[in-house]
C-alpha atoms as a PDB file:
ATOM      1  CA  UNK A   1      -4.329 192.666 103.667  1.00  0.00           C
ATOM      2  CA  UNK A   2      -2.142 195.704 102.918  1.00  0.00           C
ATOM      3  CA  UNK A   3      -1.172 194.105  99.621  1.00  0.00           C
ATOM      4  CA  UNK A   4      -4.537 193.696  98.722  1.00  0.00           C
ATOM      5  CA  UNK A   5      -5.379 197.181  99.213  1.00  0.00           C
ATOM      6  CA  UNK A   6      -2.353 198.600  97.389  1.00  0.00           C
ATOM      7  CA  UNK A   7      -3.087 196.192  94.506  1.00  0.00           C
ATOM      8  CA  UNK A   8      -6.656 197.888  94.308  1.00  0.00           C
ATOM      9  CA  UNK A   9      -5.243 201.444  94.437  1.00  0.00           C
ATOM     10  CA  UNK A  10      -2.862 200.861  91.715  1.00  0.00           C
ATOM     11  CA  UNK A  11      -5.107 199.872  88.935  1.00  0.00           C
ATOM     12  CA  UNK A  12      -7.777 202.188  90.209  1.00  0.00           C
ATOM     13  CA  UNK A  13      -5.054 204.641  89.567  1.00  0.00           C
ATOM     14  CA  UNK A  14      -3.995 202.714  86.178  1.00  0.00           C
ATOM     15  CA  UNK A  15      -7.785 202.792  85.234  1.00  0.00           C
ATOM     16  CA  UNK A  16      -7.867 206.398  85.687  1.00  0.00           C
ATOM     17  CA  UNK A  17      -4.913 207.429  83.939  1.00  0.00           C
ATOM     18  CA  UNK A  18      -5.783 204.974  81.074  1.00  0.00           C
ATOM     19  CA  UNK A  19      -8.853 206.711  80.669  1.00  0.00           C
ATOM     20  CA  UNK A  20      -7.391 210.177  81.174  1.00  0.00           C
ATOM     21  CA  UNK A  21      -5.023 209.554  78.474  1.00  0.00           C
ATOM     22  CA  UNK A  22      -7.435 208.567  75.952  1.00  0.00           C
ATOM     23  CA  UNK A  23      -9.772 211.580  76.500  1.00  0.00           C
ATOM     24  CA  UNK A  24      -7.006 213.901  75.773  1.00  0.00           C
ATOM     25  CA  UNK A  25      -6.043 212.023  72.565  1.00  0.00           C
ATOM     26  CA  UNK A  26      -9.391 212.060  71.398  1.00  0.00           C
ATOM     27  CA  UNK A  27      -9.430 216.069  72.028  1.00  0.00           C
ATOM     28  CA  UNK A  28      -6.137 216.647  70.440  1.00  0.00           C
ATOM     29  CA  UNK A  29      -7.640 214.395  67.594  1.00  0.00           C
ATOM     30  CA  UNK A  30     -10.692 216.939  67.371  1.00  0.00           C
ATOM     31  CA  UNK A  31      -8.676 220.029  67.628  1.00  0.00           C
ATOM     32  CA  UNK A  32      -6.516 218.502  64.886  1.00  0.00           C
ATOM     33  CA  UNK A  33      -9.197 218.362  62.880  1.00  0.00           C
ATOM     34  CA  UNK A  34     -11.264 221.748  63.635  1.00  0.00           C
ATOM     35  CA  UNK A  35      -7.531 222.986  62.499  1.00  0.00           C
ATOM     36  CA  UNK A  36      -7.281 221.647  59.111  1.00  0.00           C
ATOM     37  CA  UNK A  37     -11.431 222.184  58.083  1.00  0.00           C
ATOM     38  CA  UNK A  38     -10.290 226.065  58.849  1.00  0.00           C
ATOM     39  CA  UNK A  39      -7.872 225.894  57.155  1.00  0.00           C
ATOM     40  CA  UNK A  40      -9.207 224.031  54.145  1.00  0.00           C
ATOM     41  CA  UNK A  41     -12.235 226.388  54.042  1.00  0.00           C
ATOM     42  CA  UNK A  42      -9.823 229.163  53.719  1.00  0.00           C
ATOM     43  CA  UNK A  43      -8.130 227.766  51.019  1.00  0.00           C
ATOM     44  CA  UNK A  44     -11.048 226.276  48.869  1.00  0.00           C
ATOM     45  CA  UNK A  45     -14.173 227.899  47.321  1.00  0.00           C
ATOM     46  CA  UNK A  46     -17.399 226.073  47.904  1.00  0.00           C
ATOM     47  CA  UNK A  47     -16.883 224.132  44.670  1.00  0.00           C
ATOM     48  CA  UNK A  48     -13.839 222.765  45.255  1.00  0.00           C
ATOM     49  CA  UNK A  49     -14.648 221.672  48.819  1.00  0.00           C
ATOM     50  CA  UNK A  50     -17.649 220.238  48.001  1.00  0.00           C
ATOM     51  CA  UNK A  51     -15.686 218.244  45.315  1.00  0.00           C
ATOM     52  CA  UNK A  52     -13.226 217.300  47.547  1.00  0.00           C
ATOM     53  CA  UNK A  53     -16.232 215.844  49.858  1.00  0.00           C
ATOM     54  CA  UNK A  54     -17.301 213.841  47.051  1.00  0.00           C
ATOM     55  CA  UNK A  55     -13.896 212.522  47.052  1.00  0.00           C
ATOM     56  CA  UNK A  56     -13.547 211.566  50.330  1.00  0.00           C
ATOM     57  CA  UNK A  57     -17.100 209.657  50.147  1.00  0.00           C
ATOM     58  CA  UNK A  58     -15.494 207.646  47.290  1.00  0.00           C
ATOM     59  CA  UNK A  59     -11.834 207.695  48.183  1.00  0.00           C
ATOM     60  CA  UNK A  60     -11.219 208.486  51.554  1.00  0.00           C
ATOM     61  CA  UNK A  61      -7.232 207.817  51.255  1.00  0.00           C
ATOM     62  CA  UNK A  62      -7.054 209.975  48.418  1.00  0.00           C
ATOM     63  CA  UNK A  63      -8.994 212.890  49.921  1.00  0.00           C
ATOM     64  CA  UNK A  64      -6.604 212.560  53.448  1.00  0.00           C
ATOM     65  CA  UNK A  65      -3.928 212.960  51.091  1.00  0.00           C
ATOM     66  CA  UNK A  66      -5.080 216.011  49.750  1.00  0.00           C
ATOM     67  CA  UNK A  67      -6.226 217.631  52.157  1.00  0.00           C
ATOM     68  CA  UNK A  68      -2.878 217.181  54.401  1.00  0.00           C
ATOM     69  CA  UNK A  69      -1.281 218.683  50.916  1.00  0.00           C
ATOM     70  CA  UNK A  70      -3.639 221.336  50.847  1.00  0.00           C
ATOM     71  CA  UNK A  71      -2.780 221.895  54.441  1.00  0.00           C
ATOM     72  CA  UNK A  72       1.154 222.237  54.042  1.00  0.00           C
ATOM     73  CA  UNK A  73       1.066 224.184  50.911  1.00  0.00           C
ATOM     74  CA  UNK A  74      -1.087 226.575  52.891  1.00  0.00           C
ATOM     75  CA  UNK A  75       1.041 226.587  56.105  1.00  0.00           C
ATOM     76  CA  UNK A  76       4.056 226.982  54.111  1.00  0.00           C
ATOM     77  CA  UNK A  77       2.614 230.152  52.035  1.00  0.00           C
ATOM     78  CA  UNK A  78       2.537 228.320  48.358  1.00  0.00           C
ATOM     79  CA  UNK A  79      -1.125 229.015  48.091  1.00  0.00           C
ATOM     80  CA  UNK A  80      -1.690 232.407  46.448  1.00  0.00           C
ATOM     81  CA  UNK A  81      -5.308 232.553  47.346  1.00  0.00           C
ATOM     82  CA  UNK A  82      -8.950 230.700  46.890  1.00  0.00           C
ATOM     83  CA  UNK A  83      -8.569 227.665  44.876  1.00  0.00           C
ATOM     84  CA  UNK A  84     -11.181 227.023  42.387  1.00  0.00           C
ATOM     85  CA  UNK A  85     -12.503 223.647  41.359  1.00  0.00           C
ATOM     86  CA  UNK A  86     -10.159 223.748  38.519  1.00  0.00           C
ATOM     87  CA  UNK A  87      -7.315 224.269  41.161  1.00  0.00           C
ATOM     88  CA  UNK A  88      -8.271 221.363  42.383  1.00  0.00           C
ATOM     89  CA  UNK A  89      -8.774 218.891  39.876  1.00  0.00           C
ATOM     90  CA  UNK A  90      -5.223 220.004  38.519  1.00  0.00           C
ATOM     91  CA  UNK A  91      -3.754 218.950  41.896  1.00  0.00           C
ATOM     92  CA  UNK A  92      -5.920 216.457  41.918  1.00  0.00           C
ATOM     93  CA  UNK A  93      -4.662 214.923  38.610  1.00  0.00           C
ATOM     94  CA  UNK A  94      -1.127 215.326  39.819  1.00  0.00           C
ATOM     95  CA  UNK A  95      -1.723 213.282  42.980  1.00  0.00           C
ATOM     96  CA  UNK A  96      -3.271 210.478  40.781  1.00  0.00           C
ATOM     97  CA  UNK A  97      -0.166 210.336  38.310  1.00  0.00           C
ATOM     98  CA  UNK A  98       2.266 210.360  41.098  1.00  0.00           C
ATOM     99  CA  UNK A  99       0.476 207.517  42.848  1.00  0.00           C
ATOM    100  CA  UNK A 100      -1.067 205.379  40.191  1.00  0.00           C
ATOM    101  CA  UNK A 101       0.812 202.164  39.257  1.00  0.00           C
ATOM    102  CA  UNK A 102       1.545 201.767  35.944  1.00  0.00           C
ATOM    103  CA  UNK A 103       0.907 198.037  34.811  1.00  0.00           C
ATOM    104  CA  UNK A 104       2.574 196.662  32.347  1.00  0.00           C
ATOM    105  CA  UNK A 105       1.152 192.958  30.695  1.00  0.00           C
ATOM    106  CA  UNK A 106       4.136 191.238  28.819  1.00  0.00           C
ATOM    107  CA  UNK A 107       3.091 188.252  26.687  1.00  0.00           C
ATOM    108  CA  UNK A 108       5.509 185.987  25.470  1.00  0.00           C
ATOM    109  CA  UNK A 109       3.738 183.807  22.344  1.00  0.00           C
ATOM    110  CA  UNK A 110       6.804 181.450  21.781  1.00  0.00           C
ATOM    111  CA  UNK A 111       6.603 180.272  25.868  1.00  0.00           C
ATOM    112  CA  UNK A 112       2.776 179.903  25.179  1.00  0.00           C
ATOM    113  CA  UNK A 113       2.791 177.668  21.962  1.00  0.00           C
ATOM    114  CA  UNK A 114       0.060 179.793  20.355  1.00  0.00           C
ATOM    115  CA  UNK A 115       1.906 180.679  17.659  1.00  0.00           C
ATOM    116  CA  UNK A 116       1.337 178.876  14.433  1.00  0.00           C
ATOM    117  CA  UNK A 117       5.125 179.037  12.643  1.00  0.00           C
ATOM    118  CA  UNK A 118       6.980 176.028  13.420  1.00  0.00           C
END
């Protein structure tokens, strides 16, 4: 009977902390994130963070991306001011080059037999 009852304790107690530990990851994830909108709407005009929305609708890894950039070049102090929509489609354009694969199609005519010297 005892066993029972300490059974029933425990993952009442289990339950709890479970959901106790969730609640605060969820809060740290929200405080995370009221951090870096600040930030990013200290950093960008209107333009350039409503472009960056846009972005994120369409590509939401490539926004994350710049936005954590945006983020450490700001913490870090390599952000002179405001950036502009032309900022931003500059670092924008460097993100893309750095992380677009370049694909390269190699066709070899004598392997294929199209080619009509024989």
């Amino acid at each position: 009977m005892a066993d029972d009852e300490l059974h029933a304790i425990r993952t009442k107690r289990l339950a709890e902390l479970q959901q106790n530990k969730s609640k605060t990851k969820e809060e740290a994830e929200a405080r995370d994130n009221e951090i870096k909108n600040s930030i990013l709407s200290q950093v960008l005009d209107q333009k350039a963070r409503a472009r960056l929305n846009t972005i994120a609708v369409a590509k939401p890894e490539k926004a994350k991306m710049v936005e954590n950039m945006l983020v450490n070049m700001a913490r870090t102090g390599q952000l002179p001011g405001k950036l502009g929509e032309e900022d931003l489609k500059n670092l924008l354009e460097q993100v893309t080059e750095k992380t677009q694969k370049k694909t390269t199609v190699k066709f070899d005519r004598r392997r294929a037999g199209l080619d009509d010297d024989f």
